[in-house]
C-alpha atoms as a PDB file:
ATOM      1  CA  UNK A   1     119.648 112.629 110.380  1.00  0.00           C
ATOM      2  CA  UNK A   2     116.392 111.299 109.270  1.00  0.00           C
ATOM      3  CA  UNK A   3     114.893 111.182 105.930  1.00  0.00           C
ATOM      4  CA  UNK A   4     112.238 113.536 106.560  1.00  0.00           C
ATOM      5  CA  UNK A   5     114.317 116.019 108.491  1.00  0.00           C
ATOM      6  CA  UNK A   6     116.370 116.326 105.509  1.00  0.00           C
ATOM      7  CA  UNK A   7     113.466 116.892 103.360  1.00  0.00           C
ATOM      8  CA  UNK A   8     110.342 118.195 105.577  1.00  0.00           C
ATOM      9  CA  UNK A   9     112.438 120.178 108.587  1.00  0.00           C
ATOM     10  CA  UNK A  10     110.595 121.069 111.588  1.00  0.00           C
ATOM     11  CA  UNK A  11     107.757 118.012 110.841  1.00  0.00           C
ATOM     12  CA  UNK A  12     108.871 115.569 113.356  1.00  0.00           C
ATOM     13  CA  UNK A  13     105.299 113.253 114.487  1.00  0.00           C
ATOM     14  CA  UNK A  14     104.524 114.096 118.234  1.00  0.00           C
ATOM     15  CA  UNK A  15     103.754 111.124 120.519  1.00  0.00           C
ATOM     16  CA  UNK A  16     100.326 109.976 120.775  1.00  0.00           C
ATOM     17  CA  UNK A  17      99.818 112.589 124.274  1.00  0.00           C
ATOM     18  CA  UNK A  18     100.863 115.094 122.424  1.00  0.00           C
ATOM     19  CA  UNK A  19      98.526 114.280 119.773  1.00  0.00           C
ATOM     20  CA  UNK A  20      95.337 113.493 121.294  1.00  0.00           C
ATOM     21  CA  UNK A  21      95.898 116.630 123.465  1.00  0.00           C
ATOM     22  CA  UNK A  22      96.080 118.957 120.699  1.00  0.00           C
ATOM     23  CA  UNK A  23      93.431 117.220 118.937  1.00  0.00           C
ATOM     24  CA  UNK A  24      91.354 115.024 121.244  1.00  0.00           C
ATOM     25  CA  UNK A  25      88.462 114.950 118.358  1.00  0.00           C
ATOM     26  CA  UNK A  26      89.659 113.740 115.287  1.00  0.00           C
ATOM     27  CA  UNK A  27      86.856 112.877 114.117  1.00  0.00           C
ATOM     28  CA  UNK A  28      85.122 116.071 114.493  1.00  0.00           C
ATOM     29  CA  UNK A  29      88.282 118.113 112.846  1.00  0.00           C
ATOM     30  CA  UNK A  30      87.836 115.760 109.642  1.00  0.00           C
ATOM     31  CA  UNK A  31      84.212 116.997 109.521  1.00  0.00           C
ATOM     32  CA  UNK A  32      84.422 120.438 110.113  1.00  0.00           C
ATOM     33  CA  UNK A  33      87.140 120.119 107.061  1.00  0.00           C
ATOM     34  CA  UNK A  34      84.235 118.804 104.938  1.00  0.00           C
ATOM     35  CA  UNK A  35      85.475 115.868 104.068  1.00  0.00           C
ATOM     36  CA  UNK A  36      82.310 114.021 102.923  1.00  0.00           C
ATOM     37  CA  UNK A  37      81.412 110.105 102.391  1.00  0.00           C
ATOM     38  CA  UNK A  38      82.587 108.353  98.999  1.00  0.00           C
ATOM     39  CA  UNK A  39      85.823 110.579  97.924  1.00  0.00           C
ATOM     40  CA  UNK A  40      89.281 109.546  97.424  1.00  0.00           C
ATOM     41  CA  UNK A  41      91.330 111.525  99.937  1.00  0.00           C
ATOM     42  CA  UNK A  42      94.754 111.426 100.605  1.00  0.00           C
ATOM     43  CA  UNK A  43      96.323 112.479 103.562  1.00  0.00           C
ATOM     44  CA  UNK A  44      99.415 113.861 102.811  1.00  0.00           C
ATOM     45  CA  UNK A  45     102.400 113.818 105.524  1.00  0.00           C
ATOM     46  CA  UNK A  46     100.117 111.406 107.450  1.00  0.00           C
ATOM     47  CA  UNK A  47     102.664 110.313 110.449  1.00  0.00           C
ATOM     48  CA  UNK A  48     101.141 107.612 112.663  1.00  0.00           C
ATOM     49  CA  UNK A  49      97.315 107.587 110.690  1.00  0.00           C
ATOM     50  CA  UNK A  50      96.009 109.891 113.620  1.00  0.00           C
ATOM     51  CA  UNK A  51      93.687 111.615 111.007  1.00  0.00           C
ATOM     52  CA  UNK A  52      93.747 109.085 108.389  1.00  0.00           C
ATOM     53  CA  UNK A  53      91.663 106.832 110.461  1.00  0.00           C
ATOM     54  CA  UNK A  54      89.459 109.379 111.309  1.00  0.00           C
ATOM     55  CA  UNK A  55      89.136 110.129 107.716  1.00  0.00           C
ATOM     56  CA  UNK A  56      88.162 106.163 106.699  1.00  0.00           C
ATOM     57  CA  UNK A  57      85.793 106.192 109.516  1.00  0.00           C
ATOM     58  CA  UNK A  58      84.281 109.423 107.727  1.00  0.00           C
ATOM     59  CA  UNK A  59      84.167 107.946 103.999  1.00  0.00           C
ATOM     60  CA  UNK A  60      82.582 105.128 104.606  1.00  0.00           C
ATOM     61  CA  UNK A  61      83.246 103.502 100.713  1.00  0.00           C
ATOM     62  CA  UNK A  62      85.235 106.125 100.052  1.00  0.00           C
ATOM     63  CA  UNK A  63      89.102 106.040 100.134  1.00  0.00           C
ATOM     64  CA  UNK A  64      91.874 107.303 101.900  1.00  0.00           C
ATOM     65  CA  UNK A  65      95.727 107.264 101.117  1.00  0.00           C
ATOM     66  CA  UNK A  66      97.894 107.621 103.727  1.00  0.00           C
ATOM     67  CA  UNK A  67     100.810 109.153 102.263  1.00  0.00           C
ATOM     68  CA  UNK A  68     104.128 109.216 103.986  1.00  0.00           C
ATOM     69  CA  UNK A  69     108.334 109.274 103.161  1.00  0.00           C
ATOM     70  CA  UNK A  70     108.758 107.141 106.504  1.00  0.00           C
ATOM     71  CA  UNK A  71     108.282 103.458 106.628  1.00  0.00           C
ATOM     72  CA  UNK A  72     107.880 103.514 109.844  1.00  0.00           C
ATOM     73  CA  UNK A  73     105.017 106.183 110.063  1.00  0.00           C
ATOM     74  CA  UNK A  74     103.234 104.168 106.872  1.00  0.00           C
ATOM     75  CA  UNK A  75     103.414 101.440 109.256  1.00  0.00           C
ATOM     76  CA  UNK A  76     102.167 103.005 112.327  1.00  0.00           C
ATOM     77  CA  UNK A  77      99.326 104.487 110.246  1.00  0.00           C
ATOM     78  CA  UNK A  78      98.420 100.631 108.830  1.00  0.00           C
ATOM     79  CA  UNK A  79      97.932  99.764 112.534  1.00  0.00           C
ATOM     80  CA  UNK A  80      95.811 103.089 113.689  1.00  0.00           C
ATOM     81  CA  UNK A  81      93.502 101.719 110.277  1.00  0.00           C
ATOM     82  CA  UNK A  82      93.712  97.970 111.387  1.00  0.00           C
ATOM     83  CA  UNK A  83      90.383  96.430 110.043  1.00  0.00           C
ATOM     84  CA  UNK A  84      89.545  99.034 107.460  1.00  0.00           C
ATOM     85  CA  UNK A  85      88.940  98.013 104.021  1.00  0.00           C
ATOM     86  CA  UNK A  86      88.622 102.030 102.410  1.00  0.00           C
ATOM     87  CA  UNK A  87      92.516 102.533 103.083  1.00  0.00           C
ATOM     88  CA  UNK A  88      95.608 102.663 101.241  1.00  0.00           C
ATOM     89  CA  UNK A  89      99.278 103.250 102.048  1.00  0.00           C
ATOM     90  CA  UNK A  90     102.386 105.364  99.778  1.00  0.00           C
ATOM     91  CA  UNK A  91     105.435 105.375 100.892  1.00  0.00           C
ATOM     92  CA  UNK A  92     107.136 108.404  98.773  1.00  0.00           C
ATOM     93  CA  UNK A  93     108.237 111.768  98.856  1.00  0.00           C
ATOM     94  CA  UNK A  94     105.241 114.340  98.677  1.00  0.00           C
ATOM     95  CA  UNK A  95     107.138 116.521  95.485  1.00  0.00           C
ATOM     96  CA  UNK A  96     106.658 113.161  94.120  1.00  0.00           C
ATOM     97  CA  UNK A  97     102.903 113.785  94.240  1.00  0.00           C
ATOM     98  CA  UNK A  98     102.284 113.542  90.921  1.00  0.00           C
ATOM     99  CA  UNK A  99     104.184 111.008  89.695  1.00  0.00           C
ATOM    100  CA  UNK A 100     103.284 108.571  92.578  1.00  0.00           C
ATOM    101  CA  UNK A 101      99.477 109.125  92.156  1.00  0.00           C
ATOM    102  CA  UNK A 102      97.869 107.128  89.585  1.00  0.00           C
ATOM    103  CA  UNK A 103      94.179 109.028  89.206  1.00  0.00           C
ATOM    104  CA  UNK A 104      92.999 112.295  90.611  1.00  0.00           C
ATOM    105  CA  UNK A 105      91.667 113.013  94.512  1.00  0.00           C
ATOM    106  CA  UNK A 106      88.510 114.592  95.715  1.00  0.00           C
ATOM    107  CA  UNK A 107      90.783 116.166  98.597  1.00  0.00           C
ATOM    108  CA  UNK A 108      93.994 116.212  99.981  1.00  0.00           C
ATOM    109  CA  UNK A 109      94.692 117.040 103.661  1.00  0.00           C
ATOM    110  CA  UNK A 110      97.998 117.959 105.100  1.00  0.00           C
ATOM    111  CA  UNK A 111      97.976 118.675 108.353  1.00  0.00           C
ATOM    112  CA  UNK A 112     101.017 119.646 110.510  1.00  0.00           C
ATOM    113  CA  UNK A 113     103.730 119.858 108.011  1.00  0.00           C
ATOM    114  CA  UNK A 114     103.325 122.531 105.140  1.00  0.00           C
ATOM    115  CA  UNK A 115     105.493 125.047 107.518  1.00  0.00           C
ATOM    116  CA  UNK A 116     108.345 122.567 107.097  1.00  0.00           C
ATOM    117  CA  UNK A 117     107.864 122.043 103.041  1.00  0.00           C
ATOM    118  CA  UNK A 118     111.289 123.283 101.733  1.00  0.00           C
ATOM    119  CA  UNK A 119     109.500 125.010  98.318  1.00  0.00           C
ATOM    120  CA  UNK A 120     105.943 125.774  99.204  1.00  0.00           C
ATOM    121  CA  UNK A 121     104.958 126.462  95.884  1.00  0.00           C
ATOM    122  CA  UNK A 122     106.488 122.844  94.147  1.00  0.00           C
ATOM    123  CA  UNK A 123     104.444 121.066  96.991  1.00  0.00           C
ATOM    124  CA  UNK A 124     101.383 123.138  96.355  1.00  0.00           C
ATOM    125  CA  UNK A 125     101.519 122.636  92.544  1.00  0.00           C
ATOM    126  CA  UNK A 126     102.280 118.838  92.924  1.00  0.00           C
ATOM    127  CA  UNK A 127      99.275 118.981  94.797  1.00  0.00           C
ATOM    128  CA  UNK A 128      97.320 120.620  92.319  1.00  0.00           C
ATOM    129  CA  UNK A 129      98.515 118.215  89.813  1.00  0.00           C
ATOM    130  CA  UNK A 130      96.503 115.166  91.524  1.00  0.00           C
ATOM    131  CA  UNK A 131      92.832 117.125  92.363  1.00  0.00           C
ATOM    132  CA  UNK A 132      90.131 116.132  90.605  1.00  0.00           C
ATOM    133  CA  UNK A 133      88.802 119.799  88.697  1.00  0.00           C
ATOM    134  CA  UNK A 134      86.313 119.993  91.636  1.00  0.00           C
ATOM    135  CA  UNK A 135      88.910 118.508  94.261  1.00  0.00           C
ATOM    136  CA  UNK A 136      89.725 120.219  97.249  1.00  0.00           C
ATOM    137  CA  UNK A 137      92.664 121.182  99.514  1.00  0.00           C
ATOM    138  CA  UNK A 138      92.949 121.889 103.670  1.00  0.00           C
ATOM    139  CA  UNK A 139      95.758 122.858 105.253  1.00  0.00           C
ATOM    140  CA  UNK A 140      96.210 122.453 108.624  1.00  0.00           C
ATOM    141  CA  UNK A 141      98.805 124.281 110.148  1.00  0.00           C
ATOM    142  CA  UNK A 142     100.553 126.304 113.148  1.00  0.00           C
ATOM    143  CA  UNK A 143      99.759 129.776 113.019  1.00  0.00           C
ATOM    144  CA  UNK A 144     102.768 132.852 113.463  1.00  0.00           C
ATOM    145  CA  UNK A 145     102.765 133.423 116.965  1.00  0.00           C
ATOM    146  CA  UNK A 146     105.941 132.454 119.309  1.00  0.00           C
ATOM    147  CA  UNK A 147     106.322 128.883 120.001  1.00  0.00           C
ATOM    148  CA  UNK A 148     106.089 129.391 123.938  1.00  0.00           C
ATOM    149  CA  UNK A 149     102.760 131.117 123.593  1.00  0.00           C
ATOM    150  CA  UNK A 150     101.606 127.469 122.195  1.00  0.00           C
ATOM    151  CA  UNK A 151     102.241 125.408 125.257  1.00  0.00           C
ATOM    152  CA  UNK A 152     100.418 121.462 124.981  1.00  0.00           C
ATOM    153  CA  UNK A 153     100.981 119.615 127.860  1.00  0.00           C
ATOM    154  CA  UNK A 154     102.515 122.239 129.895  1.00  0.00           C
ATOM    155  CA  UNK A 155     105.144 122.843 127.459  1.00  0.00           C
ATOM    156  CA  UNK A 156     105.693 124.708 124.264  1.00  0.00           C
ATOM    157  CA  UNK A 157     105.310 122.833 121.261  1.00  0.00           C
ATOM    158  CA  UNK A 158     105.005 122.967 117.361  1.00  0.00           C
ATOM    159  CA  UNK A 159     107.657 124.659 114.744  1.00  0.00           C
ATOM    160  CA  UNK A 160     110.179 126.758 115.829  1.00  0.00           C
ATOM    161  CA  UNK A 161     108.380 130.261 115.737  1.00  0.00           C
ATOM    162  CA  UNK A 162     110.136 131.725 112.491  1.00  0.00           C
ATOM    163  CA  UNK A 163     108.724 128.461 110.538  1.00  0.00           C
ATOM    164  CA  UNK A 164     104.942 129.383 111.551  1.00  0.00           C
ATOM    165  CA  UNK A 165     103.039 130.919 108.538  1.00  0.00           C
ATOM    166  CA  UNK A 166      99.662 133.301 108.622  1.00  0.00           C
ATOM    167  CA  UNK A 167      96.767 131.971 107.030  1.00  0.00           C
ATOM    168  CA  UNK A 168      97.412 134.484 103.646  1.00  0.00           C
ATOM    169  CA  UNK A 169     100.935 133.458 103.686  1.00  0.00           C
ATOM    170  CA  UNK A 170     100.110 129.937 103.113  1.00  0.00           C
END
């Protein structure tokens, strides 16, 4: 069993298909989330730095965090940001948050892996525990309908149906 099975069920990182299927503008998604030029942002859960590069492309002097419990996802991520100087990497377990943080964040994104967070409300007050008083939070996530009704690539895909949350329960 994997680390972050054990820890953040149901969050396993799609291939790169998968990915760019379900979100073939990155870019766009990390401006419609308002994340703006010169904040610190970490992106929480950040798998293979699919949105984290879109994010350092966004800050320009800004700063992104990919934040990650899997070595091997930090080090996927490094490679999607190959070249840009406005990212960092933390390896560590995000209700850790706090304690692996060292100043507050304009904005944290976690996309794709609250529905898996094994105590909602830690993660969420870990998180609140590194924003800036102004800072901001997005939350990117599957909504509750069945898991076959979300086919990607022809076949169903995301968290198993009874993990999927409505926007007021997360």
């Amino acid at each position: 069993m994997m680390l972050q099975d054990r820890l953040f069920p149901a969050t396993v990182m799609p291939d790169q298909n998968w990915w760019r299927a379900l979100w073939p503008d990155p870019d766009g998604v990390v401006k419609a989330l308002r994340i703006e030029p010169e904040m610190t942002v970490v992106d929480l859960g950040c798998g293979d730095g699919y949105f984290t590069a879109a994010i350092a492309r966004q800050l320009g002097p800004g700063r992104v965090i990919g934040f990650d419990l899997d070595p091997a996802m930090l080090e996927q991520a490094k490679a999607a940001c190959d070249g840009m100087v406005n990212c960092g990497w933390l390896l560590g377990n995000a209700m850790e948050l706090s304690r692996l943080i060292g100043a507050p964040v304009d904005y944290v994104l976690i996309a794709n892996i609250f529905h898996g967070a094994p105590d909602k409300t830690a993660l969420a007050r870990e998180i609140a525990a590194v924003l800036a008083p102004a800072g901001r939070l997005a939350i990117v996530n599957w909504y509750p309908i069945a898991r076959e009704e979300t086919p990607v690539l022809a076949q169903p895909r995301g968290p198993r149906t009874e993990l999927r949350m409505s926007p007021e329960q997360t």
